[in-house]
Protein backbone atom coordinates (compact mmCIF):
# COMPACT_ATOMS: atom_id res chain seq x y z
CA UNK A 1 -48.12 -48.96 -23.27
CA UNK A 2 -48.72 -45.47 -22.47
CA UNK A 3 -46.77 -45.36 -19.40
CA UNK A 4 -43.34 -46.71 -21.12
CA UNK A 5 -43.61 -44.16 -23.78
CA UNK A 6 -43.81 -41.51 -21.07
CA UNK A 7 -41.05 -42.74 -18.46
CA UNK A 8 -38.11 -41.32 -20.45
CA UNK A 9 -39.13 -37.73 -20.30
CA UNK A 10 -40.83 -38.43 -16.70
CA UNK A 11 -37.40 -39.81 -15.39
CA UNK A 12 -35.20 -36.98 -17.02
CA UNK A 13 -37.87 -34.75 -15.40
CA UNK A 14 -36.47 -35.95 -12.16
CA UNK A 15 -33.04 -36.07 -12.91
CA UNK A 16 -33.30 -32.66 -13.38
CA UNK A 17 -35.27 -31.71 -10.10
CA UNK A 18 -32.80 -34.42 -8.34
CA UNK A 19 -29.68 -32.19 -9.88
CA UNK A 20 -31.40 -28.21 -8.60
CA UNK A 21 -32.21 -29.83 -5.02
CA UNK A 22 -28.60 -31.25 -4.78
CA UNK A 23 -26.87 -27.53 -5.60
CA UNK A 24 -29.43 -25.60 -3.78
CA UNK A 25 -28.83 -27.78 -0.91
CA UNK A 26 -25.23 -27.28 -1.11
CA UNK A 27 -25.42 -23.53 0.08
CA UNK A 28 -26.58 -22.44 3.18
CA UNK A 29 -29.71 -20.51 3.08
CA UNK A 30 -29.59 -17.20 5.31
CA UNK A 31 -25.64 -17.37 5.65
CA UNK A 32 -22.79 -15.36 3.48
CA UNK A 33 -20.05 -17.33 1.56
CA UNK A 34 -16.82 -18.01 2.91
CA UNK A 35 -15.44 -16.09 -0.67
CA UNK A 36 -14.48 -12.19 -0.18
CA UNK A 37 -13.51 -10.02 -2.86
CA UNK A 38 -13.03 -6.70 -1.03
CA UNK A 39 -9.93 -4.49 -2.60
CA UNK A 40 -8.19 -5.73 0.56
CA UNK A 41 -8.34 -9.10 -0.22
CA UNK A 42 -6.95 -9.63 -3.31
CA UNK A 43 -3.65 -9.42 -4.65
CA UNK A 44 -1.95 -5.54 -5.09
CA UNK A 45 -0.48 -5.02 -8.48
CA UNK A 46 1.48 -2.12 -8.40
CA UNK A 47 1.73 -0.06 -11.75
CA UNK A 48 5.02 0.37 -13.79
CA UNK A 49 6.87 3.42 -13.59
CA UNK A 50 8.00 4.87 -16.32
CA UNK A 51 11.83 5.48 -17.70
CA UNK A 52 11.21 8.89 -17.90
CA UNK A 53 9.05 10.23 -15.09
CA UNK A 54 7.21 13.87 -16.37
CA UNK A 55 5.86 16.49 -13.79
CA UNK A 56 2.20 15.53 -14.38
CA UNK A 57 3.47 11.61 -13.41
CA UNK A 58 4.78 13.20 -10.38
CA UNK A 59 1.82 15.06 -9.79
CA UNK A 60 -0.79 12.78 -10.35
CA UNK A 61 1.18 10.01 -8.28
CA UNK A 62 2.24 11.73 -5.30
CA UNK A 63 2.09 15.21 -5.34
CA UNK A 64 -1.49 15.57 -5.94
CA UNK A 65 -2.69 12.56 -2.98
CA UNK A 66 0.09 14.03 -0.26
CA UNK A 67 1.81 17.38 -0.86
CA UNK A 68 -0.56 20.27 -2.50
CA UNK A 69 -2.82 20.35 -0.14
CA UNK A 70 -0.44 21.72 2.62
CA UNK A 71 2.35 22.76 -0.32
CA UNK A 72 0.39 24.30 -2.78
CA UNK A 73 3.54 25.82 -4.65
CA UNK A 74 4.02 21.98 -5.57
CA UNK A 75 1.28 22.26 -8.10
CA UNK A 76 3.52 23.95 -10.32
CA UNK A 77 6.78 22.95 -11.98
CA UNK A 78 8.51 26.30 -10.75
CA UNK A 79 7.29 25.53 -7.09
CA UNK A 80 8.70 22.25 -6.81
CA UNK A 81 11.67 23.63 -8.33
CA UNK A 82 12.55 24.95 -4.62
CA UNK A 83 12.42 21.35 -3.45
CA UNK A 84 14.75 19.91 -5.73
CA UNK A 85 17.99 20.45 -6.80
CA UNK A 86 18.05 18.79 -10.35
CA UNK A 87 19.89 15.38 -11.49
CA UNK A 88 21.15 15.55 -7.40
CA UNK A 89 19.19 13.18 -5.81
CA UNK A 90 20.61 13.48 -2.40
CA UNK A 91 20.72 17.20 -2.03
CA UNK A 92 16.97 17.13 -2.93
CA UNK A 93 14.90 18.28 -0.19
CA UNK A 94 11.40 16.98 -1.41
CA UNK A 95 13.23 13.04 -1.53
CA UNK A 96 15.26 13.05 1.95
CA UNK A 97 12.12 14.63 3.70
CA UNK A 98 10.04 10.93 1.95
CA UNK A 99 13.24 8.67 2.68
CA UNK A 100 13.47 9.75 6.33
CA UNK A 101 10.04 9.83 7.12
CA UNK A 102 8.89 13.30 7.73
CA UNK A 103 7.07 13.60 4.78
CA UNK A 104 4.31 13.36 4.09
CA UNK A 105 2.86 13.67 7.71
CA UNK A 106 1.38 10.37 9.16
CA UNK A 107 2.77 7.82 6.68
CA UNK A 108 5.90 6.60 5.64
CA UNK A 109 6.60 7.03 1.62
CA UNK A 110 6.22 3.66 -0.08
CA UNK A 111 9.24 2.36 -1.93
CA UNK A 112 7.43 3.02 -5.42
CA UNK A 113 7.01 6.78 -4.65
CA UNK A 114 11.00 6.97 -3.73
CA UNK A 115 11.72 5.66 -7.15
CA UNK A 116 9.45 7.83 -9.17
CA UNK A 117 11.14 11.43 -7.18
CA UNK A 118 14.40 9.56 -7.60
CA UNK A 119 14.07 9.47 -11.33
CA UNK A 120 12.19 12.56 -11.83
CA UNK A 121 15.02 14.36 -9.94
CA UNK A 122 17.97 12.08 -11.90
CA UNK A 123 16.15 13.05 -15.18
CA UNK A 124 16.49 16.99 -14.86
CA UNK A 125 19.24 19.04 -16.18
CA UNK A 126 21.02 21.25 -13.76
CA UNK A 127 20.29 24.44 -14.04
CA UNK A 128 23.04 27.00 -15.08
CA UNK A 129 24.46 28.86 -12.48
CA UNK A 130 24.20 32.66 -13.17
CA UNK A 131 27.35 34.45 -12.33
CA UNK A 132 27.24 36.87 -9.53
CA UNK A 133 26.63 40.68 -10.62
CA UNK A 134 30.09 42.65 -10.32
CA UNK A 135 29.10 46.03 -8.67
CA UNK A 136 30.68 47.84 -11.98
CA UNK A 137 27.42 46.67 -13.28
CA UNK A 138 25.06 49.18 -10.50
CA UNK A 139 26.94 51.86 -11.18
CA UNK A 140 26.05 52.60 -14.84
């Protein structure tokens, strides 16, 4: 009698040990998984830019990573000012040096960082042109 009262807690005893050997068996001792999840390996998600791109956007995105430390005047607003000529995308140096290739050294500009000089530069007002001093104006 005592060994029918016991078999239903000795057999889910082995169930269990029957159920660990069968999913310890099913990995290879010694040997790494097949599954990688290196940064390379899974998908890239590239991050929205926004409408309005500001200077520290620009900065932080790709003026920081590839121009300061050979253009250091970049880290300021009034030394990229020389590279740009503002709301004229085309006549901007600092975006036909990325389109064609020669900047930044080594690498070709990724689409992305086109966009985000193209609508910093789009974005800016052009600046007033000064008129030229008259010579009237020295003589006083």
């Amino acid at each position: 009698m005592v060994l029918f009262s016991t078999f239903p807690f000795v057999m889910t005893n082995i169930f269990f040990i029957l159920l660990v050997l069968l999913f310890t068996s099913c990995v290879p001792i010694g040997k790494k998984s097949k599954l990688s999840f290196t940064p390379e390996s899974l998908p890239q998600v590239e991050a929205v830019i926004p409408e309005n791109v500001s200077y520290e956007f620009l900065k932080k995105e790709i003026l920081t990573p590839h121009c300061i430390k050979c253009h250091d005047r970049m880290g300021t607003e009034a030394g990229l000012a020389w590279w740009l000529v503002p709301g004229v995308v085309e006549e901007s140096e600092l975006f036909l040096a990325m389109e064609d290739g020669s900047m930044p050294p080594g690498r070709a500009a990724t689409t992305r960082e086109l966009e985000i000089v193209r609508r910093y530069v789009e974005q800016l007002k052009p600046r007033a042109v000064k008129p030229p001093r008259l010579e009237a104006e020295f003589v006083r």
